[in-house]
N, C-alpha and C. Protein backbone atom coordinates (compact mmCIF):
# COMPACT_ATOMS: atom_id res chain seq x y z
N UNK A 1 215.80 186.62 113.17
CA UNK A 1 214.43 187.11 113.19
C UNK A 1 213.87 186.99 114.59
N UNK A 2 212.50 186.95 114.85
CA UNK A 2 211.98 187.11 115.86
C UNK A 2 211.89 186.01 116.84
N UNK A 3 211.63 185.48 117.51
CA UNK A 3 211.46 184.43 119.03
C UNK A 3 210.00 183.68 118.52
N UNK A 4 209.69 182.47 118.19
CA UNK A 4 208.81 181.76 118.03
C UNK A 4 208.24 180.86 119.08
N UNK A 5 207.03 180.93 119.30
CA UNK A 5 206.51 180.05 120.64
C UNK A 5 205.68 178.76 119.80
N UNK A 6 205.68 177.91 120.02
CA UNK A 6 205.41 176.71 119.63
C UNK A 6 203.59 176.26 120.10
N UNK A 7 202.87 175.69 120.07
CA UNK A 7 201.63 175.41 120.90
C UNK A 7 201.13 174.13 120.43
N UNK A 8 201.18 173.32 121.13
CA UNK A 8 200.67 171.70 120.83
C UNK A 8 198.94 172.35 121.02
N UNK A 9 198.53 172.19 119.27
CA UNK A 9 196.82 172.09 119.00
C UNK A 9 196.11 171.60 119.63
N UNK A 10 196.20 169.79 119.98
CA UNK A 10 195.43 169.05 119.90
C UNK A 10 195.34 169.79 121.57
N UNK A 11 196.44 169.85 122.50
CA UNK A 11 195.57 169.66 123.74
C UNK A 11 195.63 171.52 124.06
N UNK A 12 196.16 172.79 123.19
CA UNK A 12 195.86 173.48 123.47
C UNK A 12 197.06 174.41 124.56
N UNK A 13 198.30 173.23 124.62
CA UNK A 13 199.45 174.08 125.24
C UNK A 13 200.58 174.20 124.85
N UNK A 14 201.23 175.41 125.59
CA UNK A 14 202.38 176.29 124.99
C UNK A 14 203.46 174.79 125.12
N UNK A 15 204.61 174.43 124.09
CA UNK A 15 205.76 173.83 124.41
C UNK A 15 206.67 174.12 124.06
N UNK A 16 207.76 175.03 125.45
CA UNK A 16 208.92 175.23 125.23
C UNK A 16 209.98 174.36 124.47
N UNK A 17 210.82 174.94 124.12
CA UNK A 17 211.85 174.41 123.61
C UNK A 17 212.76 173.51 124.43
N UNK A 18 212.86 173.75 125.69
CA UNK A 18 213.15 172.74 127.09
C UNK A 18 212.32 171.21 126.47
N UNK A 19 211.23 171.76 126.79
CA UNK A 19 210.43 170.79 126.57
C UNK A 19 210.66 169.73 125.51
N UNK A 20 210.15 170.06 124.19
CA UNK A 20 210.67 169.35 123.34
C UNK A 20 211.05 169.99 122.42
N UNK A 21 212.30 169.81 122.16
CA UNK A 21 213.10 170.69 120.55
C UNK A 21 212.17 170.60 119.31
N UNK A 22 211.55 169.11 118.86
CA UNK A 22 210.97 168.93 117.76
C UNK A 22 209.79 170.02 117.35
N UNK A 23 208.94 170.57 119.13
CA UNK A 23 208.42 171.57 117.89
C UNK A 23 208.83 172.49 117.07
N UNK A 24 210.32 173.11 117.63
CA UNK A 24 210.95 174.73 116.74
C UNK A 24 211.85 174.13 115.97
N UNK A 25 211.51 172.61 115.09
CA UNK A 25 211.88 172.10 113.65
C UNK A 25 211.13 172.60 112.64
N UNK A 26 211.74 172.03 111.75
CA UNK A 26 210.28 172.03 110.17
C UNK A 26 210.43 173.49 109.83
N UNK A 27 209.56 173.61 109.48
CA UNK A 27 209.33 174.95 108.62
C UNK A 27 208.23 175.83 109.37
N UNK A 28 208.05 176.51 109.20
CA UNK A 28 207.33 178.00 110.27
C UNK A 28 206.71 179.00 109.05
N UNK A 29 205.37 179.25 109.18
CA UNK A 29 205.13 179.52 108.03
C UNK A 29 204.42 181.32 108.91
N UNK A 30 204.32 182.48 108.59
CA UNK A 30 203.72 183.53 109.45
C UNK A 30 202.50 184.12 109.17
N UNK A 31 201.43 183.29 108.79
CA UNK A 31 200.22 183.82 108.56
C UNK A 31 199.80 182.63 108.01
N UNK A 32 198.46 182.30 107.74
CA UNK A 32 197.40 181.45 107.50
C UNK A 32 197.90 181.59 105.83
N UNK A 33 198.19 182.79 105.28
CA UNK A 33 197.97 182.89 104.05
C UNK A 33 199.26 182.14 102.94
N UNK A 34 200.54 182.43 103.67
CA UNK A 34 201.78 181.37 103.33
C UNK A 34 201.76 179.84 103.49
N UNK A 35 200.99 179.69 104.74
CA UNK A 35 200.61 178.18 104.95
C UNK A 35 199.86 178.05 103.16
N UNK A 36 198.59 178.10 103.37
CA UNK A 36 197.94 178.03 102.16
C UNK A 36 198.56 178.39 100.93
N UNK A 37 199.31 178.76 100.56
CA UNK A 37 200.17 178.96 99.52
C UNK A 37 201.00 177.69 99.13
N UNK A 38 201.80 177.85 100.52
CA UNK A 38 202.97 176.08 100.37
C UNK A 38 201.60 174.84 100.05
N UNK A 39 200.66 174.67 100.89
CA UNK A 39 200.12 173.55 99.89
C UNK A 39 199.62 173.37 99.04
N UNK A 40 199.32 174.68 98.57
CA UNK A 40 198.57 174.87 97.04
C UNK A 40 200.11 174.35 96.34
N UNK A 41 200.73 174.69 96.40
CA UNK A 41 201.95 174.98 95.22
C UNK A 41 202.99 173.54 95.67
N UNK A 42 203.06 172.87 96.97
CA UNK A 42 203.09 171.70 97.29
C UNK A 42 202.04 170.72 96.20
N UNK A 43 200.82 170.87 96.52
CA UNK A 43 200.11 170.06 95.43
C UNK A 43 200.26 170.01 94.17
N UNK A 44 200.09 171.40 93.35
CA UNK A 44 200.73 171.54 92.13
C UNK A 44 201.90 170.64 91.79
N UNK A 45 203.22 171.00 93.00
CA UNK A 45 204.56 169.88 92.78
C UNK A 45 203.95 168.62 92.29
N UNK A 46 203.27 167.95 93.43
CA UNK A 46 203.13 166.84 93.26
C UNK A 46 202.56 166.20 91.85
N UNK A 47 201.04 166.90 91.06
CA UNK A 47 200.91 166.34 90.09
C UNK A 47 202.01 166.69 88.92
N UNK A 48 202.45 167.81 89.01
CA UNK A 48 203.39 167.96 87.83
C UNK A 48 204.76 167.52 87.83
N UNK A 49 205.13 166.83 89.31
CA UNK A 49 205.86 165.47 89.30
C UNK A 49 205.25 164.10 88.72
N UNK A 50 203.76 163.66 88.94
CA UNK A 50 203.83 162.53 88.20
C UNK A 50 203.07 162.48 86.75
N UNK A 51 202.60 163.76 86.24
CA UNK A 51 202.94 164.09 84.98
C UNK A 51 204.29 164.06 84.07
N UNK A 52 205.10 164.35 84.93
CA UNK A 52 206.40 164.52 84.61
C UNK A 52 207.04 162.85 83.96
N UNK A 53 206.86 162.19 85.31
CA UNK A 53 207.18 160.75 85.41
C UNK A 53 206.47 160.07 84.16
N UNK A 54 204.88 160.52 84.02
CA UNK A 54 204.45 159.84 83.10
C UNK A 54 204.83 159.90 81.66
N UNK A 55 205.67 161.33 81.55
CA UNK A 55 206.14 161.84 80.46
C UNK A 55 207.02 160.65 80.10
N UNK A 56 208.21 160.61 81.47
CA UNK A 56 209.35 159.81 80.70
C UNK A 56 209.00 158.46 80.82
N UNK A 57 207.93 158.03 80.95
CA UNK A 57 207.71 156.40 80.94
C UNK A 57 207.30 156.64 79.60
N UNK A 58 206.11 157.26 79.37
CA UNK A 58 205.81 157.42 77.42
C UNK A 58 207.02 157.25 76.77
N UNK A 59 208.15 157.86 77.03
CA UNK A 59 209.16 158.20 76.02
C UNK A 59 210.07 156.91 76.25
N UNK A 60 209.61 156.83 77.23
CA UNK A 60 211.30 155.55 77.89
C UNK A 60 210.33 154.71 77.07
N UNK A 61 209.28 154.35 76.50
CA UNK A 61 208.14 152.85 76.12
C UNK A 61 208.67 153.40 74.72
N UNK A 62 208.73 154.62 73.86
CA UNK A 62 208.85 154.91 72.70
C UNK A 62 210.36 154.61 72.11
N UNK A 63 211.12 155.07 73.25
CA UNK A 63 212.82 154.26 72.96
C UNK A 63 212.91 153.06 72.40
N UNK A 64 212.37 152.31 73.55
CA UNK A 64 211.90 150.92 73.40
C UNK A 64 211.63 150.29 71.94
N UNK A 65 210.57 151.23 71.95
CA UNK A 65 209.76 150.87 70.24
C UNK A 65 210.64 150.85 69.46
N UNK A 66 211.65 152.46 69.13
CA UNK A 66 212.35 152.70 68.36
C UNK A 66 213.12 152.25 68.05
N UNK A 67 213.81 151.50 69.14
CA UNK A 67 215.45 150.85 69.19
C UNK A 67 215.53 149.41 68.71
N UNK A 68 214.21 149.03 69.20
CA UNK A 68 213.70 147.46 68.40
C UNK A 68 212.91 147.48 67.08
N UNK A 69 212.67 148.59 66.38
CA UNK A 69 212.31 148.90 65.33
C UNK A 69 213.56 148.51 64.13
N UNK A 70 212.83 148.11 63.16
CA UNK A 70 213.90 148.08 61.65
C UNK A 70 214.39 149.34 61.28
N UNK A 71 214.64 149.56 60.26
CA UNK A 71 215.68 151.34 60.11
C UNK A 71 214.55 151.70 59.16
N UNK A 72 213.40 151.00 58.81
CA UNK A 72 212.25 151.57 57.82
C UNK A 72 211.14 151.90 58.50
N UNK A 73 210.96 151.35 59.74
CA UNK A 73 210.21 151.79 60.80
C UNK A 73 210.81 153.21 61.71
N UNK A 74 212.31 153.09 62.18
CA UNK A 74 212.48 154.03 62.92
C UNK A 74 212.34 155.54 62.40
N UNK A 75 212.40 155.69 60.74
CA UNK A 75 212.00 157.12 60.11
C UNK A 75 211.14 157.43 60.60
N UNK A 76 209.61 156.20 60.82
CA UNK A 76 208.70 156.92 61.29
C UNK A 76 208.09 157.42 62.40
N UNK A 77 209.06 156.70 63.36
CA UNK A 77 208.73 157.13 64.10
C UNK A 77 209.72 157.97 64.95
N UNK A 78 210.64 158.45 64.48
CA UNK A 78 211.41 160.16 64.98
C UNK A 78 211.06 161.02 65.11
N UNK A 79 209.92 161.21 64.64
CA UNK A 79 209.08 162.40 64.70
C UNK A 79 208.13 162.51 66.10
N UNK A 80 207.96 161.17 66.07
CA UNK A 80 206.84 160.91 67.80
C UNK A 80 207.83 161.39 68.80
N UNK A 81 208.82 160.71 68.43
CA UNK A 81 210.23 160.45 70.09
C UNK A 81 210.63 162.04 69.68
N UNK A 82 210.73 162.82 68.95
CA UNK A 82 211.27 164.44 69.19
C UNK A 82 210.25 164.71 69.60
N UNK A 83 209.07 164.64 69.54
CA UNK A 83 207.85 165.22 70.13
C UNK A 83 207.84 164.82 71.49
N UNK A 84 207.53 163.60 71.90
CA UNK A 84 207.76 162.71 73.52
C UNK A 84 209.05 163.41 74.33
N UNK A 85 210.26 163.26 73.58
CA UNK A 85 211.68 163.73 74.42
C UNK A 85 210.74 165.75 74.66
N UNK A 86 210.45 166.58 73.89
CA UNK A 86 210.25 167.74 73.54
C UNK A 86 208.86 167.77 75.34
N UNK A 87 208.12 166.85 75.12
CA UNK A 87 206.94 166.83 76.18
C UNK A 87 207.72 166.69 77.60
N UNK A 88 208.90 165.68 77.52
CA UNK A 88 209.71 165.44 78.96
C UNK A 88 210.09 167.02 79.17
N UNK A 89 210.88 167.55 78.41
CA UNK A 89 211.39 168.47 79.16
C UNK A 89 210.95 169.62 79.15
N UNK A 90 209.40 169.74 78.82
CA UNK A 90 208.27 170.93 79.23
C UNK A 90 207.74 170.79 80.51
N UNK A 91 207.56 169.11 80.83
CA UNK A 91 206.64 168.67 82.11
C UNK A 91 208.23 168.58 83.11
N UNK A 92 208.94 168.67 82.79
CA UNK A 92 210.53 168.50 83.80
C UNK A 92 210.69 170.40 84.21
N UNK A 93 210.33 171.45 83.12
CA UNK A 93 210.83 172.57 83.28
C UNK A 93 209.44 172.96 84.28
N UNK A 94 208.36 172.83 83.81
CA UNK A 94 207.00 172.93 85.09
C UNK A 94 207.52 172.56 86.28
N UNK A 95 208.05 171.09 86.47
CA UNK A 95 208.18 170.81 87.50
C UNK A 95 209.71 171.69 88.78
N UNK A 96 210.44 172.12 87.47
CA UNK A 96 211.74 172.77 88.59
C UNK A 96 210.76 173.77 88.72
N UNK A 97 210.21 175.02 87.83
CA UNK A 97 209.36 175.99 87.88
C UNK A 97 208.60 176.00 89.53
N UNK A 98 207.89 175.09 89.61
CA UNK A 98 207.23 175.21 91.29
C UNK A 98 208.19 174.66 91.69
N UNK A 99 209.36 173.90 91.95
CA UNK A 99 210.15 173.73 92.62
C UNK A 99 211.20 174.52 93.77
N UNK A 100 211.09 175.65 92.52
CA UNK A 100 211.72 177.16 92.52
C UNK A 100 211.62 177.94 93.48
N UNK A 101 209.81 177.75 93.36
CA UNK A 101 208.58 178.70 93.97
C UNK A 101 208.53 178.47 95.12
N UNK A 102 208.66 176.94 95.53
CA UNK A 102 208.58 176.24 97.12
C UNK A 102 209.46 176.91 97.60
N UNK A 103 211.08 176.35 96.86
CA UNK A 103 212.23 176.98 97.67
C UNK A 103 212.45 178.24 98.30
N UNK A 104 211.53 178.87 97.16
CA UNK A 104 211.87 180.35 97.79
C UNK A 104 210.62 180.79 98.98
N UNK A 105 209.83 180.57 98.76
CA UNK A 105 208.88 180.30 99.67
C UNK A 105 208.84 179.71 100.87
N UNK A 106 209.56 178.67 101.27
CA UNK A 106 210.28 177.96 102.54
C UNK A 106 211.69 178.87 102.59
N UNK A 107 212.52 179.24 101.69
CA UNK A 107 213.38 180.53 102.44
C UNK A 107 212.95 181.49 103.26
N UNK A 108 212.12 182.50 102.35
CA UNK A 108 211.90 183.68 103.03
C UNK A 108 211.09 183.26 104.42
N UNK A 109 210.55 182.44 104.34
CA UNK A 109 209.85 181.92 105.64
C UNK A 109 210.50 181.28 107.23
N UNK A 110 211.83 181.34 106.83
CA UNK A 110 212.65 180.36 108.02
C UNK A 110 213.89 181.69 107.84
């Protein structure tokens, strides 16, 4: 693709690649409007990662229950843990879902 020039913000100047390699690292985004996209959908990641997490701590606490449960207790509660296991891997499929979205989004961009 095209030749990218780098520009340190804070003081307002151009830095070659001589200069320092680290700026033409990372990711390069080509308009204001892709920037804003990756952190919208960056943020999204993030809560529907610890939604996600919170999913399998519910379920990992319901194992728990279940497995130390008597066999007259665990009938009743199979129905919670297919529901809990069923919630992990809705809040796990959200989470590859924007995962997806980033990736391809940091592709077409680099």
């Amino acid at each position: 693709s095209g030749e990218w020039l780098a520009l340190e913000t804070t003081a307002g100047n151009i830095v070659s690649r001589k200069e320092n390699r680290r700026y033409y690292s990372g990711h390069a985004f080509s308009n204001p409007k892709e920037l804003k996209e990756y952190l919208s959908l960056a943020n999204q990641r993030n809560v529907a990662n610890a939604k996600c997490n919170s999913a399998i701590d519910d379920y990992n606490r319901m194992v728990d229950q279940y497995n130390s449960a008597s066999a007259w207790t665990r009938l009743s509660l199979e129905k919670e843990l297919a529901q809990r296991k069923a919630i992990v891997n809705q809040r796990q499929a959200d989470l590859d879902e924007l995962e997806g979205r980033l990736t391809t989004l940091l592709s077409n961009g680099n």
